[in-house]
N, C-alpha and C. Protein backbone atom coordinates (compact mmCIF):
# COMPACT_ATOMS: atom_id res chain seq x y z
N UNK A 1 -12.20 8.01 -16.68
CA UNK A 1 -12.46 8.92 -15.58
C UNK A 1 -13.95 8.93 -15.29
N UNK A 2 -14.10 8.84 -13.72
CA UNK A 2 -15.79 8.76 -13.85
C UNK A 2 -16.48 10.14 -13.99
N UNK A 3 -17.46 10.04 -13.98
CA UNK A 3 -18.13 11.56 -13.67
C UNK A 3 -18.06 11.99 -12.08
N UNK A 4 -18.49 13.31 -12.02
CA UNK A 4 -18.83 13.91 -10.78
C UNK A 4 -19.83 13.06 -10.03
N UNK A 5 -21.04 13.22 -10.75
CA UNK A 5 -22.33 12.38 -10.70
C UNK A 5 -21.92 10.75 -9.98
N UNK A 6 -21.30 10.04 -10.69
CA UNK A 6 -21.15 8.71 -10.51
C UNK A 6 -19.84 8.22 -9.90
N UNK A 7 -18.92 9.20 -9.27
CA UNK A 7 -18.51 8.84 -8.01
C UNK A 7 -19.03 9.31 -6.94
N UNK A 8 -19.75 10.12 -6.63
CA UNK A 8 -20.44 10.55 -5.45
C UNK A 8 -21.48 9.26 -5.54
N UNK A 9 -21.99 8.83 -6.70
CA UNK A 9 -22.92 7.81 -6.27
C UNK A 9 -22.55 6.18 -5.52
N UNK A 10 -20.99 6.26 -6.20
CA UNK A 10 -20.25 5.36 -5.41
C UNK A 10 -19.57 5.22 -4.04
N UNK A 11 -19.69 6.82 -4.11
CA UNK A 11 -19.38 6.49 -2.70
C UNK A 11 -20.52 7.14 -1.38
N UNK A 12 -21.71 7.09 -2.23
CA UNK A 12 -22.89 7.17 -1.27
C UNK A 12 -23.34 5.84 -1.30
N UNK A 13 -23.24 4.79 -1.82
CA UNK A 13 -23.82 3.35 -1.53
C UNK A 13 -22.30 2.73 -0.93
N UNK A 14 -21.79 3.20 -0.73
CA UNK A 14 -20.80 2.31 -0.57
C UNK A 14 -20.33 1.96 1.17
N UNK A 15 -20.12 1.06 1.87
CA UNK A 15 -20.00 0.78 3.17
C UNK A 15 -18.78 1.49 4.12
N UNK A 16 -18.72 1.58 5.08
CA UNK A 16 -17.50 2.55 5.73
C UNK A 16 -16.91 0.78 6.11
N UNK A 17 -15.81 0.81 6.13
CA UNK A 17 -14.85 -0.38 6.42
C UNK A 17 -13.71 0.16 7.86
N UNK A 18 -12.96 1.35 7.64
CA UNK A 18 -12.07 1.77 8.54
C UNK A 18 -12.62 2.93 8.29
N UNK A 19 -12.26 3.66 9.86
CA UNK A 19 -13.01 5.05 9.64
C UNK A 19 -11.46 5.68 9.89
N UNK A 20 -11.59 6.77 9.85
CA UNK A 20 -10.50 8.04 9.67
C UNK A 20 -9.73 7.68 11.30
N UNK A 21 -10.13 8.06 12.32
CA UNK A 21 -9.44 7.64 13.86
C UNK A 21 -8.97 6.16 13.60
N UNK A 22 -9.67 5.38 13.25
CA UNK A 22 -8.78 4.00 12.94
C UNK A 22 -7.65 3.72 12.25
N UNK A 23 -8.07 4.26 11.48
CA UNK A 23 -6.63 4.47 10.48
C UNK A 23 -5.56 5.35 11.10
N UNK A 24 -6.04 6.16 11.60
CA UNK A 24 -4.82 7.39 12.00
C UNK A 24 -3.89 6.39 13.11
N UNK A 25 -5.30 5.60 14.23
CA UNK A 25 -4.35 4.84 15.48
C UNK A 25 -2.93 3.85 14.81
N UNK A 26 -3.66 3.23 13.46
CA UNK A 26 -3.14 2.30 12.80
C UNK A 26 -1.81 2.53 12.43
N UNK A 27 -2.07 3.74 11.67
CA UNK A 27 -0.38 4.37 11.24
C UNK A 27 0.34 4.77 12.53
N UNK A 28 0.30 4.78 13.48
CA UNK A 28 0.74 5.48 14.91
C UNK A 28 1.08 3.74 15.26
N UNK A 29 0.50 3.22 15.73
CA UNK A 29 0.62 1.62 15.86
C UNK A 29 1.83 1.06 14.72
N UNK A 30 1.81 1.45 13.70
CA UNK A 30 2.80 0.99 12.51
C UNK A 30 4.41 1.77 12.58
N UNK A 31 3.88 2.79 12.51
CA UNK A 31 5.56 3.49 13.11
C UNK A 31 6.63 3.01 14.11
N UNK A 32 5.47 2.56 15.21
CA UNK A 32 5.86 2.01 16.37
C UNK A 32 6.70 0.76 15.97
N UNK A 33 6.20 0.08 15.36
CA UNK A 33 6.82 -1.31 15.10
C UNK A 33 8.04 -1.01 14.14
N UNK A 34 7.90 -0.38 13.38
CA UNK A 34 8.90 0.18 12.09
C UNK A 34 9.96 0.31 12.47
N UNK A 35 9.64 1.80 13.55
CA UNK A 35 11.03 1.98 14.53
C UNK A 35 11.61 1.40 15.27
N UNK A 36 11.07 0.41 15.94
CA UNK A 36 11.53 -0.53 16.79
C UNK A 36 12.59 -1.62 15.97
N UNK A 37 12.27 -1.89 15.00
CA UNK A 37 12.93 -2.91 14.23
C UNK A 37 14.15 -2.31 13.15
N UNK A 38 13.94 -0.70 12.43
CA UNK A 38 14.46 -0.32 11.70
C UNK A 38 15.10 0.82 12.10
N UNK A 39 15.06 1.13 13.41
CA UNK A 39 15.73 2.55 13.65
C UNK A 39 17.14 2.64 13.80
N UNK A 40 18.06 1.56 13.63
CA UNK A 40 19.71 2.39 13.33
C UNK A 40 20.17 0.88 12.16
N UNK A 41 18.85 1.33 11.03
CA UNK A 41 19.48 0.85 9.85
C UNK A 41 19.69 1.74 8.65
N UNK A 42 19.24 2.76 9.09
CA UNK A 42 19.04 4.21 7.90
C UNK A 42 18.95 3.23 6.84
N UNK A 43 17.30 2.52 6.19
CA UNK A 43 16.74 2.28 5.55
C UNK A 43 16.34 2.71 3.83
N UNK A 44 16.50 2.06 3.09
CA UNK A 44 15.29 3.38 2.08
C UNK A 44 14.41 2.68 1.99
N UNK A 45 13.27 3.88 2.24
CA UNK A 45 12.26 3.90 1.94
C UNK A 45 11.68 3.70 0.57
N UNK A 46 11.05 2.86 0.49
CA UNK A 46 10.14 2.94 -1.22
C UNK A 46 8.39 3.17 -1.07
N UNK A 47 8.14 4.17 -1.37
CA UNK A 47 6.47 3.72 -1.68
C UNK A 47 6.20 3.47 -3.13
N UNK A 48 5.39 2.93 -2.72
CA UNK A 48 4.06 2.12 -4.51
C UNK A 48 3.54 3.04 -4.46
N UNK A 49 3.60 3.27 -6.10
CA UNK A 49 2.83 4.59 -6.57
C UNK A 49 1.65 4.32 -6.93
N UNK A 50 0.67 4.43 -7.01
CA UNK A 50 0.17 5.66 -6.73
C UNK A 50 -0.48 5.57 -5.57
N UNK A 51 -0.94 3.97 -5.25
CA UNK A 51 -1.84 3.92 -3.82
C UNK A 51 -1.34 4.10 -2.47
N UNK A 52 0.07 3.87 -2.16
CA UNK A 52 0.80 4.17 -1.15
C UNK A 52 1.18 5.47 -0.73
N UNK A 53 0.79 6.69 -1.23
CA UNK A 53 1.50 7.82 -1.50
C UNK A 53 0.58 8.18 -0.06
N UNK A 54 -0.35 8.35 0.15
CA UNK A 54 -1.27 8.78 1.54
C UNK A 54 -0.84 8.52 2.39
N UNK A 55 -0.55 6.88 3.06
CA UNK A 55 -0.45 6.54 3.82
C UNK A 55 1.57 6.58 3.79
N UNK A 56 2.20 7.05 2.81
CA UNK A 56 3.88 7.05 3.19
C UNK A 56 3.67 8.45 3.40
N UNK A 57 2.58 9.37 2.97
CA UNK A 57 2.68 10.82 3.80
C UNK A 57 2.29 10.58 5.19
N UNK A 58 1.39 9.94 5.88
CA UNK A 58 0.65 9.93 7.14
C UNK A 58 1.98 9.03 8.25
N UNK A 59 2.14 8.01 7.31
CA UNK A 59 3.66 7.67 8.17
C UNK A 59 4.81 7.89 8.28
N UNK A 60 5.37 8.31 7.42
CA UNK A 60 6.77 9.35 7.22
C UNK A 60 7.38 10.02 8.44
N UNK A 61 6.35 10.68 8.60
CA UNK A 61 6.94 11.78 9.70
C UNK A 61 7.01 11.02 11.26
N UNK A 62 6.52 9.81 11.38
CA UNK A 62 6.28 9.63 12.60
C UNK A 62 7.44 8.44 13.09
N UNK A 63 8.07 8.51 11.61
CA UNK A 63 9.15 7.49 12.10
C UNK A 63 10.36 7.79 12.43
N UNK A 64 11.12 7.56 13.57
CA UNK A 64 11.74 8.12 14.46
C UNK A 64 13.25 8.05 14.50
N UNK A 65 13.80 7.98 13.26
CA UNK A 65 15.27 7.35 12.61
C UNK A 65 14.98 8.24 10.88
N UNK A 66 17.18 8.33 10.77
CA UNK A 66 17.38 9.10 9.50
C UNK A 66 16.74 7.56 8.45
N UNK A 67 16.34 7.63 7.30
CA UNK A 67 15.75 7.33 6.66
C UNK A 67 16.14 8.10 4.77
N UNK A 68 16.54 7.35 4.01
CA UNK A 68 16.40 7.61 2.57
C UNK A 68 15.17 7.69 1.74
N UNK A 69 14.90 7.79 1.01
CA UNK A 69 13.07 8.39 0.22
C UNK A 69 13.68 7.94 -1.15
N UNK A 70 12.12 7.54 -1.53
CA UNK A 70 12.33 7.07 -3.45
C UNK A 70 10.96 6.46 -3.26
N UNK A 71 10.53 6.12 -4.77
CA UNK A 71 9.18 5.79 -5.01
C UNK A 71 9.70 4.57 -6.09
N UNK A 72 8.33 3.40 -6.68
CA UNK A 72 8.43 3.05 -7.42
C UNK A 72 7.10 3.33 -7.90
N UNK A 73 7.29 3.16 -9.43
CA UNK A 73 5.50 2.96 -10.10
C UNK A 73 5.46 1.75 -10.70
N UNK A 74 4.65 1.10 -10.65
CA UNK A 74 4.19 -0.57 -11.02
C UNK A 74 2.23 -0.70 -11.28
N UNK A 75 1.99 -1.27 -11.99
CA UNK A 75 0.21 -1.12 -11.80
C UNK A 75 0.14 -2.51 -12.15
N UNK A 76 -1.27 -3.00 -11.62
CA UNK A 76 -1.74 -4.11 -12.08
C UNK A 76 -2.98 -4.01 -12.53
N UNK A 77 -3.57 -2.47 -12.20
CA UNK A 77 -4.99 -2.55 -11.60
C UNK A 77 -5.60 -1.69 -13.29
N UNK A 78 -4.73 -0.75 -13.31
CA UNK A 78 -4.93 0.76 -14.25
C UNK A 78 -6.37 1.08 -14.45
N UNK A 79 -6.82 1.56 -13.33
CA UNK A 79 -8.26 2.23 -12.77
C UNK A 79 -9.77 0.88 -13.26
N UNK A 80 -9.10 -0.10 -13.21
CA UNK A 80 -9.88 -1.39 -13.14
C UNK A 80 -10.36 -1.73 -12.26
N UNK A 81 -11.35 -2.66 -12.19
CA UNK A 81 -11.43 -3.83 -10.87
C UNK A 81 -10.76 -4.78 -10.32
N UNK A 82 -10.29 -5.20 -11.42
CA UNK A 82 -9.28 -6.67 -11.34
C UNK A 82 -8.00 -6.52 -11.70
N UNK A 83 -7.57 -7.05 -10.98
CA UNK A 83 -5.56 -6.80 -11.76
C UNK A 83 -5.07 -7.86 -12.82
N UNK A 84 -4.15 -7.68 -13.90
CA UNK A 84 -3.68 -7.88 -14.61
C UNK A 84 -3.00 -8.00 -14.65
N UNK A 85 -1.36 -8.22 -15.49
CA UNK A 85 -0.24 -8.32 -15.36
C UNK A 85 0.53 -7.06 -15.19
N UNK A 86 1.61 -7.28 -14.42
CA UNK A 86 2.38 -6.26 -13.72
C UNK A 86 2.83 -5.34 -15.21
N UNK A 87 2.74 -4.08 -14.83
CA UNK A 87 3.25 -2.94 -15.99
C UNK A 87 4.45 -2.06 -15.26
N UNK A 88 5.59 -2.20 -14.97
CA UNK A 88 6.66 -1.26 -14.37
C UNK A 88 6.58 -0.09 -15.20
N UNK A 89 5.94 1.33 -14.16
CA UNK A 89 6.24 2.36 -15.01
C UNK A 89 7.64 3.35 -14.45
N UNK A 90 7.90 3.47 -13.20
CA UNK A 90 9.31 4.01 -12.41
C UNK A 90 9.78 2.61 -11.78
N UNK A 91 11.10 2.71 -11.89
CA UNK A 91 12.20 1.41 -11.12
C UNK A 91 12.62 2.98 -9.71
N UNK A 92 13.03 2.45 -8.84
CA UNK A 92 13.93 3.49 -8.02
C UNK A 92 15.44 3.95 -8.97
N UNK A 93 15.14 5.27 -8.68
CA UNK A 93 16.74 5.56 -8.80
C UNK A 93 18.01 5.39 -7.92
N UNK A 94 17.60 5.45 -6.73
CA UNK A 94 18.72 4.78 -5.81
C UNK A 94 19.53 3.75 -5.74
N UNK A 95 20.38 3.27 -5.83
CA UNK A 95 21.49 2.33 -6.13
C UNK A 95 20.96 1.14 -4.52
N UNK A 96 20.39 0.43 -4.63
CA UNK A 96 19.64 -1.11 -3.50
C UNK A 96 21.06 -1.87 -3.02
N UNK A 97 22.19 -1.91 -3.62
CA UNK A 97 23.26 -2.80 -3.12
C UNK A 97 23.38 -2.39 -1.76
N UNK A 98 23.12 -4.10 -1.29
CA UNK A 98 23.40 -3.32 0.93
C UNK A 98 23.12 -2.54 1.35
N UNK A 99 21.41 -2.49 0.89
CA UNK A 99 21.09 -1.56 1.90
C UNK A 99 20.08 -2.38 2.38
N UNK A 100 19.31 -1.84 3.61
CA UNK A 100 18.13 -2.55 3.94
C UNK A 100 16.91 -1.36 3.12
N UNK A 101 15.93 -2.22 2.66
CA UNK A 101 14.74 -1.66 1.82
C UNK A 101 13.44 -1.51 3.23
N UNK A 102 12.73 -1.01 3.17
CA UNK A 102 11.06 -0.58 3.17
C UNK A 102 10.71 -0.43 2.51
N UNK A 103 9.61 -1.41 1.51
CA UNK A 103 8.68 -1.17 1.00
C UNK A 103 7.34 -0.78 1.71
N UNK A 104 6.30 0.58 1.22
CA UNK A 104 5.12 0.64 1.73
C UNK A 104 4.06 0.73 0.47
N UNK A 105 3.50 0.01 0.46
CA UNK A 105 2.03 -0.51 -0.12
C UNK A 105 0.80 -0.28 0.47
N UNK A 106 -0.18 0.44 -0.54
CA UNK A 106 -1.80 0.42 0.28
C UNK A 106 -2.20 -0.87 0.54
N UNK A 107 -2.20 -1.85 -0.07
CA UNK A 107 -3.19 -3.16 -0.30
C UNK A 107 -2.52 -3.81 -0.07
N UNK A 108 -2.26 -5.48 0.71
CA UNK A 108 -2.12 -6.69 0.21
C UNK A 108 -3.29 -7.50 -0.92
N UNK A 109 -3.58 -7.66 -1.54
CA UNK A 109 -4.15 -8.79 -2.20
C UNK A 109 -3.60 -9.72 -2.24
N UNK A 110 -3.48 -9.98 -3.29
CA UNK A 110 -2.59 -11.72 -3.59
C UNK A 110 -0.79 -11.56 -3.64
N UNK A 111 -0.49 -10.67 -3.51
CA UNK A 111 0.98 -10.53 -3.03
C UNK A 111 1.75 -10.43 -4.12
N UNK A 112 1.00 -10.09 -5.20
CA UNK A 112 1.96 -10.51 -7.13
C UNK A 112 2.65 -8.95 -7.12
N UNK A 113 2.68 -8.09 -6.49
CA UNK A 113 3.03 -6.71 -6.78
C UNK A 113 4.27 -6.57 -5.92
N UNK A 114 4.01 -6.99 -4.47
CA UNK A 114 4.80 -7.09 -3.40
C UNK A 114 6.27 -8.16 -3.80
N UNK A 115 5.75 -9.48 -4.22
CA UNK A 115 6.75 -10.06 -4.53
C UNK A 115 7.13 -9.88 -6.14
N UNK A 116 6.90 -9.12 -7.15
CA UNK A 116 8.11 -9.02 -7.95
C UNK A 116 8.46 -7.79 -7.54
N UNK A 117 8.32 -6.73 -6.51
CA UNK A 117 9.34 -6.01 -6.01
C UNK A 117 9.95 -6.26 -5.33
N UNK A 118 10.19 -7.31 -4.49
CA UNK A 118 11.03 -8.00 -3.74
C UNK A 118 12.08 -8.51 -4.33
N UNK A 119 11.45 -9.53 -5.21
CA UNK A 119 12.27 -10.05 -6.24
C UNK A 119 13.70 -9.11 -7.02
N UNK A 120 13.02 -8.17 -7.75
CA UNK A 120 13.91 -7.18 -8.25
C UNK A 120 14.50 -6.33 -7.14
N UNK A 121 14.28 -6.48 -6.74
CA UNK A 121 15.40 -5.32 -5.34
C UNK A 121 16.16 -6.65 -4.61
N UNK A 122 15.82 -7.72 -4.22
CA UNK A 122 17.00 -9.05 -3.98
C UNK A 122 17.80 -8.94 -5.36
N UNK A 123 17.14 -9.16 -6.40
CA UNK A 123 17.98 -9.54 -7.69
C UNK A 123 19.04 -8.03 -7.86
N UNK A 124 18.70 -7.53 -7.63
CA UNK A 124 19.60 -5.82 -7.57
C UNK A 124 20.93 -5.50 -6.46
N UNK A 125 20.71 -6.59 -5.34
CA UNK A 125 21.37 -6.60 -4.49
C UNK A 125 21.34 -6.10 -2.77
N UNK A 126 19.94 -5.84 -2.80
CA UNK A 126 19.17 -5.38 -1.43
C UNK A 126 19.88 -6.99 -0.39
N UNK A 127 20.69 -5.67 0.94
CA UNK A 127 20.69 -7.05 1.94
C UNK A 127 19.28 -7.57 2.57
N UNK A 128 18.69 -6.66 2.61
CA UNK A 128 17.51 -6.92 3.51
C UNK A 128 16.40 -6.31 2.92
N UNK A 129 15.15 -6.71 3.18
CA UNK A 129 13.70 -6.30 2.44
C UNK A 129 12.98 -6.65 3.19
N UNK A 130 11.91 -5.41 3.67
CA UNK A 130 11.12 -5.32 4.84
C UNK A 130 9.64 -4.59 3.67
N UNK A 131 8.54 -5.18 4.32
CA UNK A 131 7.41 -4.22 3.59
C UNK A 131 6.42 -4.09 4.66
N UNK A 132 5.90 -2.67 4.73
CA UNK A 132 4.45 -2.41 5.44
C UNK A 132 3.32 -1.67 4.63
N UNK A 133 2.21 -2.72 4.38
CA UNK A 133 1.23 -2.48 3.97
C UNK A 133 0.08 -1.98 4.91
N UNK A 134 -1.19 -0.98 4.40
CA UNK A 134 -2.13 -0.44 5.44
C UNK A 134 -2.92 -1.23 5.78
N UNK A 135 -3.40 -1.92 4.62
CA UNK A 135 -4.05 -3.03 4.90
C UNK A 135 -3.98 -4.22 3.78
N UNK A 136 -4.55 -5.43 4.49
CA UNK A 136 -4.32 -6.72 3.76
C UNK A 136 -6.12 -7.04 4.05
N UNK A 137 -5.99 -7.89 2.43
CA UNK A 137 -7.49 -8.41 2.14
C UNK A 137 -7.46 -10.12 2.31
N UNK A 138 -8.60 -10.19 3.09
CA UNK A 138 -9.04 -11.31 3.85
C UNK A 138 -9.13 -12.56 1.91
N UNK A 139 -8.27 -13.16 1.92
CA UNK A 139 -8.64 -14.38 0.92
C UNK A 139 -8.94 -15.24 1.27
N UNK A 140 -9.72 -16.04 0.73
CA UNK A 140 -10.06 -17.88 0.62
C UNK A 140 -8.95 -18.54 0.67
N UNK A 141 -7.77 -18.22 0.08
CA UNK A 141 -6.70 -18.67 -0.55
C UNK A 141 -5.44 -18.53 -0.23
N UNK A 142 -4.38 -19.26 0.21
CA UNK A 142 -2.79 -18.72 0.37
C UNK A 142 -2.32 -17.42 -0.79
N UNK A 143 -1.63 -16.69 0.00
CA UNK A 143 -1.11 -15.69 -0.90
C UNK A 143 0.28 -16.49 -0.99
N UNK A 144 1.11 -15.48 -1.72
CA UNK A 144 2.22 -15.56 -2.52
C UNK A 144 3.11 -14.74 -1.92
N UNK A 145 2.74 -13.90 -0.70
CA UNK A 145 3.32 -12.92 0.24
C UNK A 145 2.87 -12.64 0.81
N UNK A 146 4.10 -12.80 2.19
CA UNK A 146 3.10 -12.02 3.56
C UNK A 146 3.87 -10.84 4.37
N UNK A 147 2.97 -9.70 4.51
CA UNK A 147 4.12 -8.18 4.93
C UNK A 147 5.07 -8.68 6.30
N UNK A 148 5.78 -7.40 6.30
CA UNK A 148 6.31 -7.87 7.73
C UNK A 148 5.46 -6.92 8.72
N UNK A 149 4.87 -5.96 8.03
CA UNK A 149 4.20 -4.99 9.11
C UNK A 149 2.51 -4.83 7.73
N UNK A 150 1.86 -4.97 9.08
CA UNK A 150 -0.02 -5.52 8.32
C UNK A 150 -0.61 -4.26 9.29
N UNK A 151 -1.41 -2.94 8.46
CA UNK A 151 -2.24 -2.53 9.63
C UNK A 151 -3.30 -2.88 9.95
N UNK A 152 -4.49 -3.16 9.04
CA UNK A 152 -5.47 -3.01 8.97
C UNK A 152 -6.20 -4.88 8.21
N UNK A 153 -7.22 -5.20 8.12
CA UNK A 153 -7.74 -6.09 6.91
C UNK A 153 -8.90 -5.35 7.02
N UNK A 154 -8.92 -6.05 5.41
CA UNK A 154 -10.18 -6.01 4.59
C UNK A 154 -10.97 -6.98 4.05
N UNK A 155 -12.25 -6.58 3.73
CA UNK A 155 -13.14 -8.16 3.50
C UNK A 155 -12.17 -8.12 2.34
N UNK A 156 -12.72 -9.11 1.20
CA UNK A 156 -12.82 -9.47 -0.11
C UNK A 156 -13.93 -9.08 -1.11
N UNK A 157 -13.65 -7.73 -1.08
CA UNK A 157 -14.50 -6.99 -1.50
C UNK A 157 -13.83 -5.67 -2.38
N UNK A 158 -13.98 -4.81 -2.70
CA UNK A 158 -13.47 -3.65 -3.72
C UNK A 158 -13.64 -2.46 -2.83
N UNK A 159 -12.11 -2.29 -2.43
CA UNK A 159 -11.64 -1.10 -1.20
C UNK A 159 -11.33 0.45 -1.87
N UNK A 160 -11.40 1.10 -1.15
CA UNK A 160 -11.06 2.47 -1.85
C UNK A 160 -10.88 3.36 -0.77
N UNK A 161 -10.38 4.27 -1.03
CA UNK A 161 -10.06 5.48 -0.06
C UNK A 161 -8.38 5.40 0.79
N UNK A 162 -8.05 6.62 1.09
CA UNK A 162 -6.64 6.47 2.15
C UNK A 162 -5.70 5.91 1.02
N UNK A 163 -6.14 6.82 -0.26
CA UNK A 163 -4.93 5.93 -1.21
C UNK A 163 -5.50 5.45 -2.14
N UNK A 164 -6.36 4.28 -2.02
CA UNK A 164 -6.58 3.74 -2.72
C UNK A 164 -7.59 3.95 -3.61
N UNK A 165 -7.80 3.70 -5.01
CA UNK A 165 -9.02 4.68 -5.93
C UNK A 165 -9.70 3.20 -5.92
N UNK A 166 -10.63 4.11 -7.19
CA UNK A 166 -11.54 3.23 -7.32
C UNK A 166 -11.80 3.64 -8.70
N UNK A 167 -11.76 3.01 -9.98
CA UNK A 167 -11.54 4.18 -11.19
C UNK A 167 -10.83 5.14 -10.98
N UNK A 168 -9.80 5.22 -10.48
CA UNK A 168 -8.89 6.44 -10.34
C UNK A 168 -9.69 7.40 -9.35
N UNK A 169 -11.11 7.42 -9.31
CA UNK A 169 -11.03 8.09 -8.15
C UNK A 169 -11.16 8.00 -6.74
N UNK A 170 -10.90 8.53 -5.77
CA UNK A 170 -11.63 8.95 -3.95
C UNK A 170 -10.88 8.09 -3.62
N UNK A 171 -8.69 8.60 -4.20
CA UNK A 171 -8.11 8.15 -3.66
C UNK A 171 -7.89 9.12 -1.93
N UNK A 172 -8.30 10.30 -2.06
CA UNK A 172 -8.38 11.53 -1.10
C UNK A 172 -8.63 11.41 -0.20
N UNK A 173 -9.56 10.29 0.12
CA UNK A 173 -10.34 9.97 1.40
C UNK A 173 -10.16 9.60 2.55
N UNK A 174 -10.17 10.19 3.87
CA UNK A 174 -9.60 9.87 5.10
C UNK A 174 -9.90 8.57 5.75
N UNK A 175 -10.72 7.95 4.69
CA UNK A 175 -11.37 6.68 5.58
C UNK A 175 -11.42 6.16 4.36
N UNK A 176 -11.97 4.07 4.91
CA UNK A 176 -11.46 3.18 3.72
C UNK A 176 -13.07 2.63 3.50
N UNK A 177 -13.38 2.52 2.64
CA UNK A 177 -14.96 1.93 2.13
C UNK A 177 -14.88 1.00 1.23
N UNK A 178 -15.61 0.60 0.70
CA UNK A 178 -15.98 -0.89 0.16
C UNK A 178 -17.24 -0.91 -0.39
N UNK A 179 -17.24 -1.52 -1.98
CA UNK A 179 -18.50 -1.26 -2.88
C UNK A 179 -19.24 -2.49 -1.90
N UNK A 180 -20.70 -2.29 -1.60
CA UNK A 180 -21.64 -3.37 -0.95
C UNK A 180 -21.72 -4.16 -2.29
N UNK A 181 -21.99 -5.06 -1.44
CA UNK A 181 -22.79 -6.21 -1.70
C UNK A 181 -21.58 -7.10 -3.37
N UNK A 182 -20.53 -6.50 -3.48
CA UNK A 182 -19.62 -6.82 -4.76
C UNK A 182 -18.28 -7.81 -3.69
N UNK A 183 -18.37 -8.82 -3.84
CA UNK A 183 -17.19 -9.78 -3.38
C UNK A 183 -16.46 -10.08 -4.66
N UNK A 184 -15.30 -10.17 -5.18
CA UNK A 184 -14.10 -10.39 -5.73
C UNK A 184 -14.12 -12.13 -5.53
C-alpha cells in the first residue's frame, strides 16, 4: 500500500491521458454500440474485478435492454507494474450454457486476461462471447486479442485512474493518467 505522501506524488508528476468529459462521451459512444448489437439478446454481463468495476458502473445504466449481472476476479498485475501469470480468484456463478456473454475490462494490454476468459466461458459452453474494454494500449506487437467494442487507447506506458490503480491506488479517478516519461 503506498503512502498518502507518495501517491499524491504520483499523481502530481504524472500526465493527463483522457480527461473526465472524454471518458464520459466514450462510455455514451460504447452503450450505443452495445445496444445496437446486444439489445434482444438478454446477455450476461461479466465485469473484471477489480479494474472494470468503474467503468461497468458508468455503463450499466445506459444500456438500453434487460441484461443479467455477475463479476469475475482474475489478476495478473497484484498492485505491480508488470503482469504475471493469471491467478483466478472468483469464476461467475451463473450457469454460461447458451447464453450470449459481455465481458467488460478496464485495459487491453496483451489480451492474456481477455482470452483465458474467453476460453473458459467457450469451454463452459457460452454460445456467444462479446467483450468491451475502456481502453486498449498502443503495442509494438500483435496481441493475442482483439475487443469487439474499444473506447479509448493508450500509449505504452503505465495507466491509472477510471478503474484502474496503480499500486492499488487512484483507482477513484474520473480521468485516466500515465506515469511520464516510464514506457513498458
Amino acid at each position: 500500500m503506498l503512502t498518502y505522501l507518495k501517491a499524491q506524488q504520483i499523481l502530481d508528476t504524472a500526465e493527463l491521458i483522457h480527461s473526465e468529459q472524454a471518458i464520459s462521451q466514450t462510455v455514451q459512444r460504447l452503450a450505443a454500440e452495445i445496444t445496437q448489437l446486444l439489445a434482444h439478446q438478454q446477455p450476461l454481463v461479466l465485469c473484471v474485478m477489480n479494474g472494470a468495476v468503474v467503468f461497468a458502473g458508468q455503463l450499466l445504466p445506459q444500456l438500453q435492454f434487460p441484461l443479467d449481472f455477475d463479476y469475475v476476479h482474475l489478476t495478473r498485475y497484484d498492485n505491480k507494474l508488470h503482469g504475471g501469470s493469471i491467478h483466478w480468484r472468483v469464476e461467475s456463478k451463473e450457469n454460461v450454457r447458451d447464453r450470449t456473454i459481455l465481458v467488460l475490462d478496464d485495459i487491453l494490454d496483451e489480451g492474456i486476461t481477455l482470452t483465458t476468459i474467453r476460453d473458459k466461458l467457450i469451454k463452459n459452453g457460452a454460445k456467444a462471447f462479446y467483450s468491451a474494454v475502456l481502453a486498449e494500449k498502443e503495442l509494438d506487437k500483435p496481441k493475442s486479442f482483439h475487443a469487439d467494442f474499444v473506447g479509448l487507447t493508450v500509449p505504452n506506458r503505465y495507466v491509472f485512474g477510471f478503474g484502474m490503480d496503480i499500486y492499488g491506488a487512484w483507482r477513484n479517478l474520473p480521468a485516466i493518467y500515465a506515469m511520464k516519461d516510464q514506457v513498458l
